[in-house]
C-alpha atoms as a PDB file:
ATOM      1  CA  UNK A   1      95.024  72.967 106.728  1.00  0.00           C
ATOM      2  CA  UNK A   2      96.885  75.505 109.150  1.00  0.00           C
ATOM      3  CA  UNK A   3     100.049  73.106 108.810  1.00  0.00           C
ATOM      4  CA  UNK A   4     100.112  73.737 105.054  1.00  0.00           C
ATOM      5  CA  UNK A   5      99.438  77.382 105.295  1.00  0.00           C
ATOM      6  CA  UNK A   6     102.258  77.471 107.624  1.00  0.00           C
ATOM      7  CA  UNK A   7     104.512  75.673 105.192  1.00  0.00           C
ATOM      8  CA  UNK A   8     103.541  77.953 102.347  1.00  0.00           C
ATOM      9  CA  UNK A   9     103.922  81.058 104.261  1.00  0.00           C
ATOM     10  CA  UNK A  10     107.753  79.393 105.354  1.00  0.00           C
ATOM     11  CA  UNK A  11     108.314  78.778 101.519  1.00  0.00           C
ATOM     12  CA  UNK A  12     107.247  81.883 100.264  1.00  0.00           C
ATOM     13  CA  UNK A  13     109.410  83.929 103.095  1.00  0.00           C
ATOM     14  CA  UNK A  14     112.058  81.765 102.301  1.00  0.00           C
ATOM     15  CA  UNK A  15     112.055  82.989  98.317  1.00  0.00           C
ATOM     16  CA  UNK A  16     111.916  86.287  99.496  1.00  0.00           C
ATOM     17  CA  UNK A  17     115.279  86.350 101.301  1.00  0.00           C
ATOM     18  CA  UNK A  18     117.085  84.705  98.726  1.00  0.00           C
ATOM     19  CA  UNK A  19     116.036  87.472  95.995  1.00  0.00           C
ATOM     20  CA  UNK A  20     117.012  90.426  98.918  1.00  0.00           C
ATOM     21  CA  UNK A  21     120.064  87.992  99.189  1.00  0.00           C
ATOM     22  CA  UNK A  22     120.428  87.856  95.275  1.00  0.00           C
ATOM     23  CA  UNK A  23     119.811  91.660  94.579  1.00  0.00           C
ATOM     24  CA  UNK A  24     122.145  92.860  97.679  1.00  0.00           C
ATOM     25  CA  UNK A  25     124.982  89.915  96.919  1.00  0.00           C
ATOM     26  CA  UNK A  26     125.587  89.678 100.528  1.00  0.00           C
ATOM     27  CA  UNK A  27     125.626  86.657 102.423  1.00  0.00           C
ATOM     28  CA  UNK A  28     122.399  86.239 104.892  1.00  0.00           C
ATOM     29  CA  UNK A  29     125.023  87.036 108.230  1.00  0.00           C
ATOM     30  CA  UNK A  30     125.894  90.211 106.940  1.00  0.00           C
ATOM     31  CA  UNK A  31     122.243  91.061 106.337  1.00  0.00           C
ATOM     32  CA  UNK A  32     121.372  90.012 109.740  1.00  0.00           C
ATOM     33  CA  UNK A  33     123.905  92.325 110.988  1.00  0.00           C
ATOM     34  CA  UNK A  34     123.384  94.900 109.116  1.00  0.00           C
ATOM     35  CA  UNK A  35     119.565  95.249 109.712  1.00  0.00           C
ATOM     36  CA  UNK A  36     120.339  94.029 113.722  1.00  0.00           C
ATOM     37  CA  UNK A  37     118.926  90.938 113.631  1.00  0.00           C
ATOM     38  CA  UNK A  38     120.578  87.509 114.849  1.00  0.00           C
ATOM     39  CA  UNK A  39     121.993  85.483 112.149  1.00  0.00           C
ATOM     40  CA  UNK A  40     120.119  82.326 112.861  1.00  0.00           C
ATOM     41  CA  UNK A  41     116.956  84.213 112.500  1.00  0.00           C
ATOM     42  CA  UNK A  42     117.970  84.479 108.643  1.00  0.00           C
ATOM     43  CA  UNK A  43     120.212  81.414 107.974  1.00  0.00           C
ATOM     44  CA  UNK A  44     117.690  78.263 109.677  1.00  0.00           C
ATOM     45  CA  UNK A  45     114.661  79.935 106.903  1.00  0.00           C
ATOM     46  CA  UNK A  46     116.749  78.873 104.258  1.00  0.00           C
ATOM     47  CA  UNK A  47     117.576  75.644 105.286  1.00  0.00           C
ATOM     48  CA  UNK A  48     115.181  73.303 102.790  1.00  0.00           C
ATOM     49  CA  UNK A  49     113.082  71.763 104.736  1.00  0.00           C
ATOM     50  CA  UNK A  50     112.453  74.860 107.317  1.00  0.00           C
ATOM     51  CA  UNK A  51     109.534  75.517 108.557  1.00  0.00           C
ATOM     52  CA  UNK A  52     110.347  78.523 110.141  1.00  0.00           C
ATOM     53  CA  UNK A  53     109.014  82.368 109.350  1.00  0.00           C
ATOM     54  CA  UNK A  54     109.997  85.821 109.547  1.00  0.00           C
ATOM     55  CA  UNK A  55     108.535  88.531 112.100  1.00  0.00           C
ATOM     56  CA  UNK A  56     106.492  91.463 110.399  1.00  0.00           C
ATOM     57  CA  UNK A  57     109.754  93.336 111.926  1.00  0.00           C
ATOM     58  CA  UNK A  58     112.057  91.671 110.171  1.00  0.00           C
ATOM     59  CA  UNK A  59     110.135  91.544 106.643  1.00  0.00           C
ATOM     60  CA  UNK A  60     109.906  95.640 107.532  1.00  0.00           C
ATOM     61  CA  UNK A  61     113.409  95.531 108.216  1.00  0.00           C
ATOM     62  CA  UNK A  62     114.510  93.430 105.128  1.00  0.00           C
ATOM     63  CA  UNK A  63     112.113  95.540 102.894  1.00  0.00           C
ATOM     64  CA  UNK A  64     113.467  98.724 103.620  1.00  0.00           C
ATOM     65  CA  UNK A  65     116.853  97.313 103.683  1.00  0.00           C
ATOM     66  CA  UNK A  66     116.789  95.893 100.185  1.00  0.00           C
ATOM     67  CA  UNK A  67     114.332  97.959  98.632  1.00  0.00           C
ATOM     68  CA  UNK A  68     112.486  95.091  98.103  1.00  0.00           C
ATOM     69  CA  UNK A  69     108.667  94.484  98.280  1.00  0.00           C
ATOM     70  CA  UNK A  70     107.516  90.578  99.808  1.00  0.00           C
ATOM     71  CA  UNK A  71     104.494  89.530  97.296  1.00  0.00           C
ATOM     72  CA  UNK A  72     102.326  86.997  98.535  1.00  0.00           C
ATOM     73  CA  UNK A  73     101.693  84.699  95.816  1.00  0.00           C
ATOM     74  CA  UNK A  74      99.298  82.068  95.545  1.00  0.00           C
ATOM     75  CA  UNK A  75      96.008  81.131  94.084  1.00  0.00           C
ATOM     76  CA  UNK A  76      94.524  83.535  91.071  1.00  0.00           C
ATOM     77  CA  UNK A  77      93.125  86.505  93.165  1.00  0.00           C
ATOM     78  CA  UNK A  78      89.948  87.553  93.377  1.00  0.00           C
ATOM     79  CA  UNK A  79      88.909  91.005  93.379  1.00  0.00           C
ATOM     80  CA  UNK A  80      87.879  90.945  96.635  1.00  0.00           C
ATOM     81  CA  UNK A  81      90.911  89.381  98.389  1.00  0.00           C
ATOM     82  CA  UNK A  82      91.711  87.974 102.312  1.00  0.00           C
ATOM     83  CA  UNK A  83      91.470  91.264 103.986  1.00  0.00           C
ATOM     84  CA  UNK A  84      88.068  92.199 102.666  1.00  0.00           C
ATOM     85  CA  UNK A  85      90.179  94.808 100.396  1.00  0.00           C
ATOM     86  CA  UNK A  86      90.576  95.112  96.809  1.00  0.00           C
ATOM     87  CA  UNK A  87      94.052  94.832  95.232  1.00  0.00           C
ATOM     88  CA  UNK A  88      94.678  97.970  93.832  1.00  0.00           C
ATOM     89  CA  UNK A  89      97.353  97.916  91.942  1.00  0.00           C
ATOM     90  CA  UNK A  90      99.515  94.626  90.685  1.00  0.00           C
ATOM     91  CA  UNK A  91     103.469  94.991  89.453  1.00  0.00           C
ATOM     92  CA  UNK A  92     103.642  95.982  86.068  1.00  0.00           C
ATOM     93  CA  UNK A  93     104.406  93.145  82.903  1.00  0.00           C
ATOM     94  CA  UNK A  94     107.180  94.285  81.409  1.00  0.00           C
ATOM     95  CA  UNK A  95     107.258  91.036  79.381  1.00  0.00           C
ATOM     96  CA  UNK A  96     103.703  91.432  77.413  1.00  0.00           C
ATOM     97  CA  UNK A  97     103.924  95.350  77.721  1.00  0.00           C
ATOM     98  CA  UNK A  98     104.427  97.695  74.441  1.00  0.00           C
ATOM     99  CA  UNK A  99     108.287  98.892  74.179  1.00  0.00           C
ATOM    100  CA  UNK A 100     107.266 101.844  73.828  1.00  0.00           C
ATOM    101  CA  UNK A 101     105.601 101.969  77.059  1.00  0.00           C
ATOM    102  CA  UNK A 102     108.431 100.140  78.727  1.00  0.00           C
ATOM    103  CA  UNK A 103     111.136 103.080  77.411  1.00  0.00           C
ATOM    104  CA  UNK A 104     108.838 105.755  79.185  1.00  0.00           C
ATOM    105  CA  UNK A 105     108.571 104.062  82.201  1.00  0.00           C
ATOM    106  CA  UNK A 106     112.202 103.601  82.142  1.00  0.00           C
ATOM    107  CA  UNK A 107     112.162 107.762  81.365  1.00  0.00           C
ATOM    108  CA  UNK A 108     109.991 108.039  84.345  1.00  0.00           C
ATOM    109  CA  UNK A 109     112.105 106.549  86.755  1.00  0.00           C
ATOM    110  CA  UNK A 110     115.261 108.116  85.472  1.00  0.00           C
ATOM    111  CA  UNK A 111     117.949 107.904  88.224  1.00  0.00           C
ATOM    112  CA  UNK A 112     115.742 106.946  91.399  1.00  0.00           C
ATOM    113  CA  UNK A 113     117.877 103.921  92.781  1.00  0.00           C
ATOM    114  CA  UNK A 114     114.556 102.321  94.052  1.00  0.00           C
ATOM    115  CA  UNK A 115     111.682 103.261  92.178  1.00  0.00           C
ATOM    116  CA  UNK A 116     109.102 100.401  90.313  1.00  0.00           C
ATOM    117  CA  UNK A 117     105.923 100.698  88.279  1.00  0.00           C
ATOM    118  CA  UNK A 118     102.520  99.042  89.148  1.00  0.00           C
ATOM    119  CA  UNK A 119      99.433  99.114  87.331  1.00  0.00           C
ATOM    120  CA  UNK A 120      96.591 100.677  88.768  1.00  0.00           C
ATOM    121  CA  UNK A 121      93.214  98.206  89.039  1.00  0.00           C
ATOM    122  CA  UNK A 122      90.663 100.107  90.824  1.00  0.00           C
ATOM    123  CA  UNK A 123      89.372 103.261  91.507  1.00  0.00           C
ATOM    124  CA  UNK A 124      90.964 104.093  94.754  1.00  0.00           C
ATOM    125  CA  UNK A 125      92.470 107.574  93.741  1.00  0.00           C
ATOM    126  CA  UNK A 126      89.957 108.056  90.526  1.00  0.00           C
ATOM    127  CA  UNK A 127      89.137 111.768  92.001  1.00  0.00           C
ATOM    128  CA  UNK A 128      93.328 112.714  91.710  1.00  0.00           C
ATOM    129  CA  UNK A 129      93.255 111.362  88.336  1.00  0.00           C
ATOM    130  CA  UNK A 130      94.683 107.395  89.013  1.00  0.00           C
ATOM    131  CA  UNK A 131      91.971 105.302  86.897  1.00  0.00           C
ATOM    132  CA  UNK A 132      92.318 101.312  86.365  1.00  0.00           C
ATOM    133  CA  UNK A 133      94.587 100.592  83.678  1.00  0.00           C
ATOM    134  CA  UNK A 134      96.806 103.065  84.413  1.00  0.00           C
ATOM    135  CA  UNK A 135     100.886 102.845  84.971  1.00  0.00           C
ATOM    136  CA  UNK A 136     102.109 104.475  87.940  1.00  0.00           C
ATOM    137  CA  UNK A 137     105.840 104.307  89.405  1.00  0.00           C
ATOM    138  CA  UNK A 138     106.380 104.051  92.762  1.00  0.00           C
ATOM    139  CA  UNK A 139     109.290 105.898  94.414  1.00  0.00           C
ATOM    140  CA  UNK A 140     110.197 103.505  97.398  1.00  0.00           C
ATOM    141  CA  UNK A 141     113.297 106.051  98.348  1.00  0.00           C
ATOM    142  CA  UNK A 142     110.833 108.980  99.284  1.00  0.00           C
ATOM    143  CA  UNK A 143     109.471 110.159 102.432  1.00  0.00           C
ATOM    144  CA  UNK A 144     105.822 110.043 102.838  1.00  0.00           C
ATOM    145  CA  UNK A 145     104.363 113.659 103.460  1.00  0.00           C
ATOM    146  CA  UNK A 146     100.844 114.529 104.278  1.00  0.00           C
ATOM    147  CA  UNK A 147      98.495 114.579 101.318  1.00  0.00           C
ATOM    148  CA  UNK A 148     100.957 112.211  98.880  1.00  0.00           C
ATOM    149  CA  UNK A 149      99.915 109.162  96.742  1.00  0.00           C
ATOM    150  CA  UNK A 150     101.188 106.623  98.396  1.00  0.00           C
ATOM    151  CA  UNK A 151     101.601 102.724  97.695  1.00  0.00           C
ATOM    152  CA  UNK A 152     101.275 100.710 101.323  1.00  0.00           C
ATOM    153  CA  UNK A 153     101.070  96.943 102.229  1.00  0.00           C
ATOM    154  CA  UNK A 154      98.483  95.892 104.362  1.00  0.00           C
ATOM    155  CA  UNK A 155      99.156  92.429 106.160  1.00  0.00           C
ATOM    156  CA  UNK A 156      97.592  89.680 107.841  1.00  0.00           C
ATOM    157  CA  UNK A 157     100.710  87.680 109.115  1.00  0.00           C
ATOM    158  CA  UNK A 158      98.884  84.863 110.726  1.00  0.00           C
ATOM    159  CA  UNK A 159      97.674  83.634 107.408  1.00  0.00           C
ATOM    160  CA  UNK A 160     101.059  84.674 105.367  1.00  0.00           C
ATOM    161  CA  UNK A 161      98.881  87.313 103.199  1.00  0.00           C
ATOM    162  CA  UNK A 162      99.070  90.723 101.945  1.00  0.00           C
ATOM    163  CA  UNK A 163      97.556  93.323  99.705  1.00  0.00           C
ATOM    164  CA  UNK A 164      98.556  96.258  98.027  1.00  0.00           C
ATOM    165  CA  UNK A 165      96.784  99.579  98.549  1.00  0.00           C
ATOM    166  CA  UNK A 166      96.894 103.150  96.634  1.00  0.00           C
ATOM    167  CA  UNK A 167      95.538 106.053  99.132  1.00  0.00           C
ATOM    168  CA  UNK A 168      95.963 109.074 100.115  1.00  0.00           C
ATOM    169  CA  UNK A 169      98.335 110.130 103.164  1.00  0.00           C
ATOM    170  CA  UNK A 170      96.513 111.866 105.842  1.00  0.00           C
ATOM    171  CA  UNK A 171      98.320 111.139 108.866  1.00  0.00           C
ATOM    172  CA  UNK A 172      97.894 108.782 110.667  1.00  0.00           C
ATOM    173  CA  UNK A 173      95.596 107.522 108.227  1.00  0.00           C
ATOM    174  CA  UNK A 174      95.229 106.525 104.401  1.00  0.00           C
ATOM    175  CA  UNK A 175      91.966 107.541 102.583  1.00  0.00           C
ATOM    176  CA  UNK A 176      90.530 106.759  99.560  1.00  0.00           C
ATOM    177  CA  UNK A 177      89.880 109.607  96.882  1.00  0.00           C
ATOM    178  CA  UNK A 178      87.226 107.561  95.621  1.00  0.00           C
ATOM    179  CA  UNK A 179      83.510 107.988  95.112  1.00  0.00           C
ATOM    180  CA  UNK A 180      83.202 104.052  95.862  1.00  0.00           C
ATOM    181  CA  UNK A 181      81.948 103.683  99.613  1.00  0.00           C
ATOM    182  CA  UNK A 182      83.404 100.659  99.738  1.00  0.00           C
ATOM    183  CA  UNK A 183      86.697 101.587  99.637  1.00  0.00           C
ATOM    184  CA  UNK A 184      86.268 104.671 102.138  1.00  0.00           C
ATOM    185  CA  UNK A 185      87.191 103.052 105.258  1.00  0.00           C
ATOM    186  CA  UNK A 186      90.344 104.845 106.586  1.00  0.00           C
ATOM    187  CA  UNK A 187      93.420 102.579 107.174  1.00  0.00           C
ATOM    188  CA  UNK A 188      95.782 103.305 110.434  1.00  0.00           C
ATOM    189  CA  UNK A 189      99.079 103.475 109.095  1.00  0.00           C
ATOM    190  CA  UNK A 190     101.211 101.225 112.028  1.00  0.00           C
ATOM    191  CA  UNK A 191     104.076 100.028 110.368  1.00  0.00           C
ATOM    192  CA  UNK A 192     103.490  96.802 111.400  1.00  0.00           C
ATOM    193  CA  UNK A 193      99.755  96.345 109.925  1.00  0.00           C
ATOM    194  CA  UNK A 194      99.935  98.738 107.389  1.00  0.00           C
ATOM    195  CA  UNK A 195     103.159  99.764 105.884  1.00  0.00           C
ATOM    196  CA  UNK A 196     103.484 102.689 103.280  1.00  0.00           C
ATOM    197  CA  UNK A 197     106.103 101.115 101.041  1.00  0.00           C
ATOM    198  CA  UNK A 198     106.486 104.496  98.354  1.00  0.00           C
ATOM    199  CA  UNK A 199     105.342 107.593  97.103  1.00  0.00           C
ATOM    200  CA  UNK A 200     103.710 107.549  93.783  1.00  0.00           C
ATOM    201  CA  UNK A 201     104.983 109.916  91.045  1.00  0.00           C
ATOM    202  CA  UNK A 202     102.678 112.461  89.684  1.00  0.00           C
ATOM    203  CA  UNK A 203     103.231 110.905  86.198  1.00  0.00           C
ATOM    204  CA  UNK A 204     101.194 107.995  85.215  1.00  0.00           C
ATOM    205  CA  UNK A 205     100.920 106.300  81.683  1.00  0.00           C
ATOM    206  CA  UNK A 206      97.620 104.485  79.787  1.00  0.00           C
ATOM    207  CA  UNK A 207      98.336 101.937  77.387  1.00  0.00           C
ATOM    208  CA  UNK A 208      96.134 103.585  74.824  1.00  0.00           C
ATOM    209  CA  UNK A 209      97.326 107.124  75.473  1.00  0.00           C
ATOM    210  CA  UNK A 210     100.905 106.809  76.843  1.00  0.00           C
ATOM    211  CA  UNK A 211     101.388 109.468  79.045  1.00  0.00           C
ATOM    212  CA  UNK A 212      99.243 111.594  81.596  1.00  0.00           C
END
């Protein structure tokens, strides 16, 4: 079982640095340089039959590189997911989403070079207004100040998993603004654990309501 786990984790690393290599158009040697990392440490993952993986300090070097988020992907999730968190927010479907929705998230994000929306799914900021269901962008290019929204990535890299998590900024910690208990428990932000990945926009859209 930990061989295939380790062979998934290898696959799913290695379709992550072909879409930074995709969305940058730069070959993987000039990514390597450019984010100060040895070549081979980019060119032997994409070899086909590679078992090898990247360090958290890589995929944190890669993500903030291409502005590009790694998203685990594997079974259906459950609610309550590897970490013993909930998955607060999942990317948003622009395919099966209402144009009309999709044209004011596109309003939202305006000029931001690196900004994507995610749809809330559980109450982790209810008490600053964020409820399930609700549309929120994500503005990867901004700084993290005390008291933001923020979107962060918390990782377990020995099983290859990771889940996304809305808080609030308090550093060095993320909180909740939630009256669930459950989600209360205060998160260490350590860039290498826990990685805040954006700042969420004070707009937000409902599907029944459109805007917020």
């Amino acid at each position: 079982m930990a061989r295939v786990d380790h062979l998934e984790t290898s696959r799913q690393h290695r379709e992550y640095l072909r879409r930074v290599i995709e969305h940058t158009g730069k070959p993987p040697t000039r990514i390597a340089k450019e984010i100060g990392v040895a070549a081979s440490t980019l060119t032997r993952l994409l070899k086909e039959n590679s078992t090898a993986t990247l360090h958290a300090r890589t995929i944190t070097k890669l993500q903030e590189y291409s502005r590009i988020l790694l998203h685990f992907s594997g079974d259906t999730p459950a609610l309550q997911g590897p970490l013993g968190l909930a998955e607060d927010a999942v990317p948003f479907d622009a395919k099966s989403a209402d144009p009309a929705v999709s044209a004011a998230i596109k309003a939202l994000i305006g000029g931001r070079q690196a900004a994507d929306p995610w749809t809330i799914r559980t109450r982790a900021l209810e008490r600053i207004g964020y409820l399930p269901g609700d549309i929120v962008i994500v503005d990867l290019g901004r700084r993290p100040e005390a008291g933001d929204a923020v979107c962060a990535q918390v990782y377990d890299w020995r099983r290859g998993a990771a889940e996304t998590v809305m808080r609030l900024y308090e550093p060095p910690f993320l909180i909740a603004a939630s009256l669930d208990e459950h989600l209360r428990k205060p998160l260490v932000v350590d860039d290498e654990r826990v990685i805040i990945k954006g700042v969420l926009l004070a707009h937000r859209l409902r599907p029944d309501t459109r805007t917020a």
